[in-house]
C-alpha atoms as a PDB file:
ATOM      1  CA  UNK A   1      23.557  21.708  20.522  1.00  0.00           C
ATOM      2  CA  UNK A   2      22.460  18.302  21.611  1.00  0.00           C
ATOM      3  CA  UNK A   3      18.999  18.796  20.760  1.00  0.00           C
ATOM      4  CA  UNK A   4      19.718  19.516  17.201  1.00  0.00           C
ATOM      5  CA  UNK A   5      22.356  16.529  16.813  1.00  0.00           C
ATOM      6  CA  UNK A   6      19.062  14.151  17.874  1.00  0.00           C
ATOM      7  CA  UNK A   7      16.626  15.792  16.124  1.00  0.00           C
ATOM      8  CA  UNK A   8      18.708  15.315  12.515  1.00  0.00           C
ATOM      9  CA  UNK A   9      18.500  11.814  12.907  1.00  0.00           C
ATOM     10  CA  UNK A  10      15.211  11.839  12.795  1.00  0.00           C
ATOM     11  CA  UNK A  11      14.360  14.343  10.010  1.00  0.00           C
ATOM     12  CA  UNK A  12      16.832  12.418   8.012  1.00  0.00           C
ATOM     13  CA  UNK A  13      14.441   9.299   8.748  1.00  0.00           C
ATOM     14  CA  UNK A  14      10.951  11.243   7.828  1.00  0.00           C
ATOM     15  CA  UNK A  15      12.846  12.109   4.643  1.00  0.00           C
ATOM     16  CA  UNK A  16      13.745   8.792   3.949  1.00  0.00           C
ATOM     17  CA  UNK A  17       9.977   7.153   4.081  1.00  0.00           C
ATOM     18  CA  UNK A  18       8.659  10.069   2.524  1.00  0.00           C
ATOM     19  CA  UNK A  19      11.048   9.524  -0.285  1.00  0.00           C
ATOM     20  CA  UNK A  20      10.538   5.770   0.141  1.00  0.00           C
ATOM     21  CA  UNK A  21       6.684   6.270  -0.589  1.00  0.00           C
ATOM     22  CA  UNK A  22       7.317   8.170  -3.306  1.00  0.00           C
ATOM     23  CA  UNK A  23       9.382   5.668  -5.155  1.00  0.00           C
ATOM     24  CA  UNK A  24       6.597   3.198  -4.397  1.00  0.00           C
ATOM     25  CA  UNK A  25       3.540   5.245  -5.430  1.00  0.00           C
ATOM     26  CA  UNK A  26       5.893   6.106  -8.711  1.00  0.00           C
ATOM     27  CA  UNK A  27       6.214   2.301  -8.832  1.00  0.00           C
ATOM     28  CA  UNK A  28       2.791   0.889  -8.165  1.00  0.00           C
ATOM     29  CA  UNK A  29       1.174  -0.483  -5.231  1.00  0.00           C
ATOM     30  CA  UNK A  30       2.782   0.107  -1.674  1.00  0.00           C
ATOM     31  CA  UNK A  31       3.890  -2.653  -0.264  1.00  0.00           C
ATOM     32  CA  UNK A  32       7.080  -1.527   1.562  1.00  0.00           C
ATOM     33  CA  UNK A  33       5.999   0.057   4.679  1.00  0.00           C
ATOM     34  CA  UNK A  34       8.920  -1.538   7.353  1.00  0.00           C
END
């Protein structure tokens, strides 16, 4: 159970840049990348 509780964390992350890039390439040029 404590492998799952740290790995969320970090899928929630990958989803979060992947979304961020998203936005940006919907947006224009990618300057965002922190």
């Amino acid at each position: 159970m404590q492998r799952s509780h740290f790995r969320f964390p970090v899928i929630q992350r990958r989803l979060q840049s992947f979304r961020k890039r998203q936005h940006a390439i919907r947006d224009g040029p990618i300057e965002t990348f922190d």
